[in-house]
PDB file of N, CA and C in Angstrom:
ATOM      1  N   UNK A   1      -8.485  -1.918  13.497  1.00  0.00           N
ATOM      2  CA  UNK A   1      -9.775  -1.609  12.913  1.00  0.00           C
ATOM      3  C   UNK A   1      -9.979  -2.528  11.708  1.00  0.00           C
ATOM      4  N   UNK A   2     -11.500  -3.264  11.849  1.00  0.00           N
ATOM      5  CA  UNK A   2     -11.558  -4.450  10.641  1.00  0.00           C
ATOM      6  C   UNK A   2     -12.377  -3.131   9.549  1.00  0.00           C
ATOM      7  N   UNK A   3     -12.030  -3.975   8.105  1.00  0.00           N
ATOM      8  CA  UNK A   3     -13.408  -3.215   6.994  1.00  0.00           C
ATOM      9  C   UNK A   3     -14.767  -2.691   7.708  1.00  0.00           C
ATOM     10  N   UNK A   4     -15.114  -3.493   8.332  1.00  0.00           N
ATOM     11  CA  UNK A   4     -16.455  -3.254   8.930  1.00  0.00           C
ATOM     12  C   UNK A   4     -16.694  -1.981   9.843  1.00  0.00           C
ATOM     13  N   UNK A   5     -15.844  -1.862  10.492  1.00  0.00           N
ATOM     14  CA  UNK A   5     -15.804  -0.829  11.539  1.00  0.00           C
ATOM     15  C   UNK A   5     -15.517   0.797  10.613  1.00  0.00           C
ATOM     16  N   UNK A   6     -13.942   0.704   9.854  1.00  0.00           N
ATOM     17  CA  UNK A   6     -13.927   1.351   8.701  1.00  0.00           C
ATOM     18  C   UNK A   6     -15.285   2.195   8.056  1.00  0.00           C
ATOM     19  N   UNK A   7     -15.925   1.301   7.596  1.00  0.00           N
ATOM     20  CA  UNK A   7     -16.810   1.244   6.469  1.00  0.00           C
ATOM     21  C   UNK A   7     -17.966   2.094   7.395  1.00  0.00           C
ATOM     22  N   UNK A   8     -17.864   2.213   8.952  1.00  0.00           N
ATOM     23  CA  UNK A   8     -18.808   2.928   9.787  1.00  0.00           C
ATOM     24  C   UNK A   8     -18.838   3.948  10.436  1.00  0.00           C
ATOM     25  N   UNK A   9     -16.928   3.939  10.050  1.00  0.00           N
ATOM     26  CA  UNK A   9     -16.339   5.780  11.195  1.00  0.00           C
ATOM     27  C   UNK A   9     -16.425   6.395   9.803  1.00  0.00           C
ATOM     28  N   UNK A  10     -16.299   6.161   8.814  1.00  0.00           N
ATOM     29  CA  UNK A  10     -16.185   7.140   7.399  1.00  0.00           C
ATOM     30  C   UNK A  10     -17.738   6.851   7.268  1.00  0.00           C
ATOM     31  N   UNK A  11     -18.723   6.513   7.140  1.00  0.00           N
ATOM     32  CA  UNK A  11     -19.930   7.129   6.852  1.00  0.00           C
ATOM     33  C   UNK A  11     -20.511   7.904   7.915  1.00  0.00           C
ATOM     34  N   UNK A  12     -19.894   8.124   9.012  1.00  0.00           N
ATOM     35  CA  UNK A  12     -20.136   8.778  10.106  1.00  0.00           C
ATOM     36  C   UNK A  12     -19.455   9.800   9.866  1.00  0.00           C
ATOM     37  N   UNK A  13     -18.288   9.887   9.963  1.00  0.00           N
ATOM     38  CA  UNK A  13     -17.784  10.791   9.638  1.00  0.00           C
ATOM     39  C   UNK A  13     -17.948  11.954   7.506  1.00  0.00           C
ATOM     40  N   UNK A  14     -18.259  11.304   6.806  1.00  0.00           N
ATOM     41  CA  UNK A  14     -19.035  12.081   5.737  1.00  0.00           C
ATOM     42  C   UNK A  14     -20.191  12.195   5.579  1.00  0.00           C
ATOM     43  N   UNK A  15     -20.785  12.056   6.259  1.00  0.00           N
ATOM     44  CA  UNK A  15     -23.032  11.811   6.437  1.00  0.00           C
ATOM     45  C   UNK A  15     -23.254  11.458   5.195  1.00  0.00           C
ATOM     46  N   UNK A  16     -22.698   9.988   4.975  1.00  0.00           N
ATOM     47  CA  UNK A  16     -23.077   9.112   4.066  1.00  0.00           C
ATOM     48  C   UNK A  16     -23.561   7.979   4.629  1.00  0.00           C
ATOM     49  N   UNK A  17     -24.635   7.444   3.822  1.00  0.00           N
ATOM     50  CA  UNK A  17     -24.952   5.673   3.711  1.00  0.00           C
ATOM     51  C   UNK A  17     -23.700   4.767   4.020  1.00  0.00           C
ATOM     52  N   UNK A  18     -23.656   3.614   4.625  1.00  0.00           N
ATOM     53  CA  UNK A  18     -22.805   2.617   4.453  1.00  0.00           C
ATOM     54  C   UNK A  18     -22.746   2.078   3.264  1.00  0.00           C
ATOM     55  N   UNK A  19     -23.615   2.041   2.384  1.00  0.00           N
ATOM     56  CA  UNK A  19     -23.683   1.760   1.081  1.00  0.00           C
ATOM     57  C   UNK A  19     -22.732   2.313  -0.040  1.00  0.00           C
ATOM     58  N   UNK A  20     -23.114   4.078   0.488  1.00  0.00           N
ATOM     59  CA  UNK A  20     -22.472   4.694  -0.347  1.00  0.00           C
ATOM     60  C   UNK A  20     -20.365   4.351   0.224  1.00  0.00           C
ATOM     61  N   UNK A  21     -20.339   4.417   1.073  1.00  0.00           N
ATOM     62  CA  UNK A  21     -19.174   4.183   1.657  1.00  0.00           C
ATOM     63  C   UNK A  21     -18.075   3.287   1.067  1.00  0.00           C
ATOM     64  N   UNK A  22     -19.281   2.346   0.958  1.00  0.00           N
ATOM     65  CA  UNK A  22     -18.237   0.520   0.097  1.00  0.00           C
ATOM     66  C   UNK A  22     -18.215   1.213  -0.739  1.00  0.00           C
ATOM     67  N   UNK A  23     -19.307   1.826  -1.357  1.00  0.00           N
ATOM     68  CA  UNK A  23     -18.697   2.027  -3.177  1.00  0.00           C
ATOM     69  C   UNK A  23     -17.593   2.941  -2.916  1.00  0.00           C
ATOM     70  N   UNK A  24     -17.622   3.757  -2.290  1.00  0.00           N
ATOM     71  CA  UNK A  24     -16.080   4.507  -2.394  1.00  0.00           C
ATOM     72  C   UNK A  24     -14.976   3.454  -2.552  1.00  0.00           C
ATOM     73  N   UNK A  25     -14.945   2.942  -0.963  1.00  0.00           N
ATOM     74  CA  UNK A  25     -14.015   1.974  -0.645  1.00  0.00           C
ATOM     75  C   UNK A  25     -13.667   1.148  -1.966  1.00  0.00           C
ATOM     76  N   UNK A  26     -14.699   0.476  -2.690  1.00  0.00           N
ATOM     77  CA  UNK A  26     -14.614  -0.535  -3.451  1.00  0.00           C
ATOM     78  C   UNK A  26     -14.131   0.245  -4.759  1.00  0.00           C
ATOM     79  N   UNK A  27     -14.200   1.764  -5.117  1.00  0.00           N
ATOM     80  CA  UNK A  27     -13.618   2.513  -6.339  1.00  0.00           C
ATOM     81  C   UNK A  27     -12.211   2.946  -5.604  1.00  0.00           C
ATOM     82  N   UNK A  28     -12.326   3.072  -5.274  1.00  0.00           N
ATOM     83  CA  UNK A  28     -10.772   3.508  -3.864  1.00  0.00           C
ATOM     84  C   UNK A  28      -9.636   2.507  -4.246  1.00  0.00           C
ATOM     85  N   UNK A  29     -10.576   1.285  -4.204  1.00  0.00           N
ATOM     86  CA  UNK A  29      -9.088  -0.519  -4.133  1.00  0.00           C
ATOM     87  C   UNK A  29      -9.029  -0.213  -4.974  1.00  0.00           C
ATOM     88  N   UNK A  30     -10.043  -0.079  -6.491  1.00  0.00           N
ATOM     89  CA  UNK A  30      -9.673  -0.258  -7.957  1.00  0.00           C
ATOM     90  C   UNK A  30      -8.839   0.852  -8.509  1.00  0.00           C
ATOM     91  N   UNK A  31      -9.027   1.915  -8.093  1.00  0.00           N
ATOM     92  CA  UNK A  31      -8.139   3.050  -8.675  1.00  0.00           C
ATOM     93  C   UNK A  31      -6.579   3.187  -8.120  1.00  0.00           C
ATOM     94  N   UNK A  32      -6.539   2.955  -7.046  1.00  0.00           N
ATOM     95  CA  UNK A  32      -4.838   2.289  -6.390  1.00  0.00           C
ATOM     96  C   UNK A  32      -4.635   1.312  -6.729  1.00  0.00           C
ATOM     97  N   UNK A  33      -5.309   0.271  -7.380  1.00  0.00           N
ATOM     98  CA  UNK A  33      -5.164  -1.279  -7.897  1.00  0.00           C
ATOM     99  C   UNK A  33      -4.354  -0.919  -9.108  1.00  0.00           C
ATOM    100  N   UNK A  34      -5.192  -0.014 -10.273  1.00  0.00           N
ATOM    101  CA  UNK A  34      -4.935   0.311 -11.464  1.00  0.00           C
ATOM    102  C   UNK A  34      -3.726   1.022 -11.317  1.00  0.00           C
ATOM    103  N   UNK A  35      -3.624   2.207 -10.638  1.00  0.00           N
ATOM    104  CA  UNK A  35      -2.712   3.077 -10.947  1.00  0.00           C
ATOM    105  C   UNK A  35      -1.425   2.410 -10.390  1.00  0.00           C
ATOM    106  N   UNK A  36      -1.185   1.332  -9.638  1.00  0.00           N
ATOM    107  CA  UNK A  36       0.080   0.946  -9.292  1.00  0.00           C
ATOM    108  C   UNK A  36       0.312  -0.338 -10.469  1.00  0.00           C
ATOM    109  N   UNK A  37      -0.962  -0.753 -10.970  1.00  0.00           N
ATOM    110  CA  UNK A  37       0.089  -1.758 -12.309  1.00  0.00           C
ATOM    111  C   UNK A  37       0.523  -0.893 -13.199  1.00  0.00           C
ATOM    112  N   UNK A  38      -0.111   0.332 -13.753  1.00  0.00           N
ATOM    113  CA  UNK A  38       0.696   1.005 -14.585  1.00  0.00           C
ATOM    114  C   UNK A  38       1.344   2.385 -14.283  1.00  0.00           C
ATOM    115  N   UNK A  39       1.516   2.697 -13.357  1.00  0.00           N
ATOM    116  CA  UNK A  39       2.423   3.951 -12.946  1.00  0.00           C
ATOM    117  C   UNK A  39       3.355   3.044 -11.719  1.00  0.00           C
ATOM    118  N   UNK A  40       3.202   2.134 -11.148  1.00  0.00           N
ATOM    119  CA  UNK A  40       3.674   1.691 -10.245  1.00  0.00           C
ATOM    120  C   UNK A  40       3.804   2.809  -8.674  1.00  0.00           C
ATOM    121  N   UNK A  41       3.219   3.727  -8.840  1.00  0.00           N
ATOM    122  CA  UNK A  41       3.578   4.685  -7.543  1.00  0.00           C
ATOM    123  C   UNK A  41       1.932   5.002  -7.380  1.00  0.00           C
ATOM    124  N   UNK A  42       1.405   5.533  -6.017  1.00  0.00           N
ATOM    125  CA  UNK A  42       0.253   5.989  -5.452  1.00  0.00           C
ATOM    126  C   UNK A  42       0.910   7.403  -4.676  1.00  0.00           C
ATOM    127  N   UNK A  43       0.317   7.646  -4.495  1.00  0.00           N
ATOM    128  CA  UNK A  43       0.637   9.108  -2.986  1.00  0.00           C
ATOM    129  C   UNK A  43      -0.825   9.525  -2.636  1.00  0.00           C
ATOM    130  N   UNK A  44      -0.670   8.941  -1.397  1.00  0.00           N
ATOM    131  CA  UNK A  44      -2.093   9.180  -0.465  1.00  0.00           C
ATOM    132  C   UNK A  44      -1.722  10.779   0.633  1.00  0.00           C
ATOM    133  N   UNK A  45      -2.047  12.074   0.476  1.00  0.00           N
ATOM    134  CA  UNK A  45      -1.629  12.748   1.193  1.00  0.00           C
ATOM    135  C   UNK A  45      -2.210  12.999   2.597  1.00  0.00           C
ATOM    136  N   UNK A  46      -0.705  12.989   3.237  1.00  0.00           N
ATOM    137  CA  UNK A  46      -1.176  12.701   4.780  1.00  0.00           C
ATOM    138  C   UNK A  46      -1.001  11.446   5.123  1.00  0.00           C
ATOM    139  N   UNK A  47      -1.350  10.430   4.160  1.00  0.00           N
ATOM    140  CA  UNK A  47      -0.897   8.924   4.523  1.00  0.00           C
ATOM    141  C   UNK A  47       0.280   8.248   4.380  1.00  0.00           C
ATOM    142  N   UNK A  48       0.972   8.348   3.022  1.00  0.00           N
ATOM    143  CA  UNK A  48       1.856   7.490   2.297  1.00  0.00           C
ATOM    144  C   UNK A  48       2.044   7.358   1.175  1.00  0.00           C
ATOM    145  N   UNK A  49       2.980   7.292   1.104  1.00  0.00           N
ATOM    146  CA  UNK A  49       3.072   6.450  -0.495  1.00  0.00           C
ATOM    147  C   UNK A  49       3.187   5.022  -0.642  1.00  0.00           C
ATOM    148  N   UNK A  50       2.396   4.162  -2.113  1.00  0.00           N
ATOM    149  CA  UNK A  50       2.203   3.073  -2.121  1.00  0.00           C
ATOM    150  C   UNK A  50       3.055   2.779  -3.058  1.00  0.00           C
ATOM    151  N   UNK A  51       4.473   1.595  -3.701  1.00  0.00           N
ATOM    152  CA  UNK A  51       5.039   1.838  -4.545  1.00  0.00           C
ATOM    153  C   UNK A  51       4.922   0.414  -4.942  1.00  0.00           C
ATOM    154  N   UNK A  52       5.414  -0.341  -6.048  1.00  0.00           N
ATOM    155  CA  UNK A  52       5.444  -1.241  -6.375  1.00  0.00           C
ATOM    156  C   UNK A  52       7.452  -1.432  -7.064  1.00  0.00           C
ATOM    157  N   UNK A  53       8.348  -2.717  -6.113  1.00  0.00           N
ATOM    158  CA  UNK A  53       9.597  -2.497  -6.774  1.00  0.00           C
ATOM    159  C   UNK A  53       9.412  -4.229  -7.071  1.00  0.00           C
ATOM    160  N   UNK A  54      10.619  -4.359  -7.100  1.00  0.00           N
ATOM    161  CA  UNK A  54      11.048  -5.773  -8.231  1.00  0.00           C
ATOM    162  C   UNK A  54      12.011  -6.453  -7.218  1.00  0.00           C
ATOM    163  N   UNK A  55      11.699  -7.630  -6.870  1.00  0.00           N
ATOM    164  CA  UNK A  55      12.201  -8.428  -5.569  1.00  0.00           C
ATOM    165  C   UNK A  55      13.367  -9.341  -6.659  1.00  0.00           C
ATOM    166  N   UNK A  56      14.481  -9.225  -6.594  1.00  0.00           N
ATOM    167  CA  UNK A  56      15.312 -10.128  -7.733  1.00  0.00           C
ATOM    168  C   UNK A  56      15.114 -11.481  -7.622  1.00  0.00           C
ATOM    169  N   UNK A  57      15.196 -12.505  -8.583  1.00  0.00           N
ATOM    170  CA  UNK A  57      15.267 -13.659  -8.106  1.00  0.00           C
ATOM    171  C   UNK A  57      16.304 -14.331  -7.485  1.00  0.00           C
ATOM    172  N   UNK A  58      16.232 -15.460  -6.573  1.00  0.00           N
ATOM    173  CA  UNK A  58      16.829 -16.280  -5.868  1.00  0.00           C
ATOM    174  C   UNK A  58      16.147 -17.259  -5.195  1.00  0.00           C
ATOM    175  N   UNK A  59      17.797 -17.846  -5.118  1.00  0.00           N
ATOM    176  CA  UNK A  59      17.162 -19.292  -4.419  1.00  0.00           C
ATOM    177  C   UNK A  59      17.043 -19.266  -2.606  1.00  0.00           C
ATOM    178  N   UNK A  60      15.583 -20.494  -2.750  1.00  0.00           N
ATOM    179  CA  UNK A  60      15.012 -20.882  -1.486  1.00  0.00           C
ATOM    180  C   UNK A  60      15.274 -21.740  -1.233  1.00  0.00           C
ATOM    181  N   UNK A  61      14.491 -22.272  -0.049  1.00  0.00           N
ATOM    182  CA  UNK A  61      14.571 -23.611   0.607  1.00  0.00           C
ATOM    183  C   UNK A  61      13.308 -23.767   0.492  1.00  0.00           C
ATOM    184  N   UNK A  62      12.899 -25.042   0.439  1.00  0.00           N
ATOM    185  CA  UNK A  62      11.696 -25.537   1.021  1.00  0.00           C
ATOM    186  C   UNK A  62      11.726 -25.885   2.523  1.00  0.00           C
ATOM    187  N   UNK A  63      11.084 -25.726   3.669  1.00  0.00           N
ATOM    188  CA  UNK A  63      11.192 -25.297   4.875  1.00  0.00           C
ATOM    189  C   UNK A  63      10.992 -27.515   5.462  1.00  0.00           C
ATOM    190  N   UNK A  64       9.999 -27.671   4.404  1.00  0.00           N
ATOM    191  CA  UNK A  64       9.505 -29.394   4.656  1.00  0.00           C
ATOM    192  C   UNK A  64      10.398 -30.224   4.309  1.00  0.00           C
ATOM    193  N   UNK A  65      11.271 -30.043   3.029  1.00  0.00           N
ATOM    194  CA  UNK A  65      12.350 -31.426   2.924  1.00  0.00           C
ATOM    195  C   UNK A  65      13.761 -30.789   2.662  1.00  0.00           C
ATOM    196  N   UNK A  66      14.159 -29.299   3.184  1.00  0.00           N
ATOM    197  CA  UNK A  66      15.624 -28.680   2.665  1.00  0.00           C
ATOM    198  C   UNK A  66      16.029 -28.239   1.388  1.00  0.00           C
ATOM    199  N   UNK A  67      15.042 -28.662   0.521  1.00  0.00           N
ATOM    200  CA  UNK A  67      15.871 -28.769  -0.702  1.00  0.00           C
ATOM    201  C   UNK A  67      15.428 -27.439  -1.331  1.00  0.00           C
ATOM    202  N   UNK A  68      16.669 -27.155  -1.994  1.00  0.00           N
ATOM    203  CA  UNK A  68      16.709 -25.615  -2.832  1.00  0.00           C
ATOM    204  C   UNK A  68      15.772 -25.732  -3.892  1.00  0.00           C
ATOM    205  N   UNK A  69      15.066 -24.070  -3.855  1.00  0.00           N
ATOM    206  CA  UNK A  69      14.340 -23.989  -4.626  1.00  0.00           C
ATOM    207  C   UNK A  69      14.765 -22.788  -5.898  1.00  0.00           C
ATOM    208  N   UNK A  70      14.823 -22.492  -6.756  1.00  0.00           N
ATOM    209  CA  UNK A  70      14.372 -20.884  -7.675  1.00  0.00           C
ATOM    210  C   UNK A  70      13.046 -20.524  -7.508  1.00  0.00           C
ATOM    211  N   UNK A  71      13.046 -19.114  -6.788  1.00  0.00           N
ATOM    212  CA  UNK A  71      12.357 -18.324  -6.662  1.00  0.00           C
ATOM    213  C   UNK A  71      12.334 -17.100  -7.415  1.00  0.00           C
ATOM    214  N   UNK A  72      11.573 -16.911  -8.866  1.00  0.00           N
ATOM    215  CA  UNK A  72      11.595 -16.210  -9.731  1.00  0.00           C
ATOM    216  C   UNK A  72      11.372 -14.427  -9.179  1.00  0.00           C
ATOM    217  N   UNK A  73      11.535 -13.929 -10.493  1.00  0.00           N
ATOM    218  CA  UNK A  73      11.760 -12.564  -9.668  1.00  0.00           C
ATOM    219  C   UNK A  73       9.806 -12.158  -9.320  1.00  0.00           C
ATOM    220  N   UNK A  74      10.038 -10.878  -9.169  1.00  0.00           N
ATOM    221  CA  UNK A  74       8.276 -10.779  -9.060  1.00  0.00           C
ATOM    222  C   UNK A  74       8.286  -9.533  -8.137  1.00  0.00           C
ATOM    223  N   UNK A  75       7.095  -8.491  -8.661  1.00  0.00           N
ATOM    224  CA  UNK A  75       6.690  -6.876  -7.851  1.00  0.00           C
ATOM    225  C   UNK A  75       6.121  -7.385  -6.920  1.00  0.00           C
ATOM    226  N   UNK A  76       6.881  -6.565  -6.020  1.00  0.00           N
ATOM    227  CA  UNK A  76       6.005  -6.437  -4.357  1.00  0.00           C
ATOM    228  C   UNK A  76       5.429  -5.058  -4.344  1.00  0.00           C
ATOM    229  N   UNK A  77       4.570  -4.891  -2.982  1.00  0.00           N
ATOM    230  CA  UNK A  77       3.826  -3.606  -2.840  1.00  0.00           C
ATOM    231  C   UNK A  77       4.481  -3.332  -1.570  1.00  0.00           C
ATOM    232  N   UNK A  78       4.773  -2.373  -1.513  1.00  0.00           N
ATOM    233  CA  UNK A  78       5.342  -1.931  -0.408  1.00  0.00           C
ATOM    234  C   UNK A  78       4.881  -0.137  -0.107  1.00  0.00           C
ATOM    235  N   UNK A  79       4.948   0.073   1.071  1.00  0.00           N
ATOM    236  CA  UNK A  79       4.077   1.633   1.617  1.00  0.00           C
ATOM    237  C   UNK A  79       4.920   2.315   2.836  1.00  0.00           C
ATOM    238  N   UNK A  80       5.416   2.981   2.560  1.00  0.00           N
ATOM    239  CA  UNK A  80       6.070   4.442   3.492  1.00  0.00           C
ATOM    240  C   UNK A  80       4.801   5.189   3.604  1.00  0.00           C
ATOM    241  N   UNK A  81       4.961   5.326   5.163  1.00  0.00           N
ATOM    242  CA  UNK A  81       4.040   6.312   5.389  1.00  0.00           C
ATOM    243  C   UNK A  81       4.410   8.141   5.900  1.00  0.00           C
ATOM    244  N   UNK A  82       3.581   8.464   5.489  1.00  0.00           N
ATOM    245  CA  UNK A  82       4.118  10.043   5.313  1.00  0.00           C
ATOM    246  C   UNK A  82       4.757  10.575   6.648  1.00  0.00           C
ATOM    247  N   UNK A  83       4.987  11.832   6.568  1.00  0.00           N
ATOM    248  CA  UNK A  83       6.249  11.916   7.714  1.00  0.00           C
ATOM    249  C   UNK A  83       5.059  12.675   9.081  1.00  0.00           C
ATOM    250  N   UNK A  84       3.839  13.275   8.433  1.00  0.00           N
ATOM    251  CA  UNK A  84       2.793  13.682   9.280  1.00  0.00           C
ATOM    252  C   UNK A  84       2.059  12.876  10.000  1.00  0.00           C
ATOM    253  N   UNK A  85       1.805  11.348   9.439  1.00  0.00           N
ATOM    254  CA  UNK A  85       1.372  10.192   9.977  1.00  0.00           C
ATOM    255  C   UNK A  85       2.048   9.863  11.052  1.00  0.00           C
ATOM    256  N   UNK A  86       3.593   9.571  11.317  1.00  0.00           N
ATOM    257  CA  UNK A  86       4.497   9.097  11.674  1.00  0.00           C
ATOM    258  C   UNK A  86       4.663   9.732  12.953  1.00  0.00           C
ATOM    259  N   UNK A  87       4.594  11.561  12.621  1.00  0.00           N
ATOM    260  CA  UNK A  87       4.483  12.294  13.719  1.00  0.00           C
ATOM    261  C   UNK A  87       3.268  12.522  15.129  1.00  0.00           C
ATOM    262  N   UNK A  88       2.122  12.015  14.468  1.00  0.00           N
ATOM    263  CA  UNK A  88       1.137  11.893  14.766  1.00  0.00           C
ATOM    264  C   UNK A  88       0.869  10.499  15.748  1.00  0.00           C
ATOM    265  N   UNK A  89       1.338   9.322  15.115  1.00  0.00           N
ATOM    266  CA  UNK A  89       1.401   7.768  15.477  1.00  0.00           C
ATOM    267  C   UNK A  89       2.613   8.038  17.097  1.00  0.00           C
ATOM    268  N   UNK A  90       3.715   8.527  16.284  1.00  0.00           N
ATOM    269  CA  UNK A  90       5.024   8.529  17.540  1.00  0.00           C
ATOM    270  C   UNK A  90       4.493   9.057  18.947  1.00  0.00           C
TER     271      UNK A  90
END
């Protein structure tokens, strides 16, 4: 399912505007945006949790001429999805 389609089963499904919909959607990214730079954790219930951990640094390769690289450390986003999802999906 692309944004677009999204953005058309949820205004169908809440007897809302498509309009009104993005703005959810679009307060939706920003408030999981926000709350994972400074709490680093989300919990969507029924969906998942969204967490943010710390990938250590190390060295790479460059894939074009072999040669080792440092690859500094840096947060990833990463998402477990809930165990009702899972049951549901299986």
């Amino acid at each position: 399912m692309n944004k677009k389609e999204l953005i058309e089963k949820l205004a169908i499904s809440l007897n809302t505007s498509k309009a009104q919909t993005i703005r959810f959607l679009s307060a939706l990214e920003t408030t999981v945006s926000d709350a994972l730079f400074t709490a680093g954790e989300v919990m969507l219930p029924g969906i998942g949790k969204i967490t943010v951990t710390t990938r250590a640094a190390r060295i790479g390769r460059n894939p074009a001429t072999g040669k080792s690289i440092e690859l500094p450390e840096k947060g990833v986003v990463k998402f477990r999805a809930a165990s009702s999802l899972k049951n549901r999906v299986a």
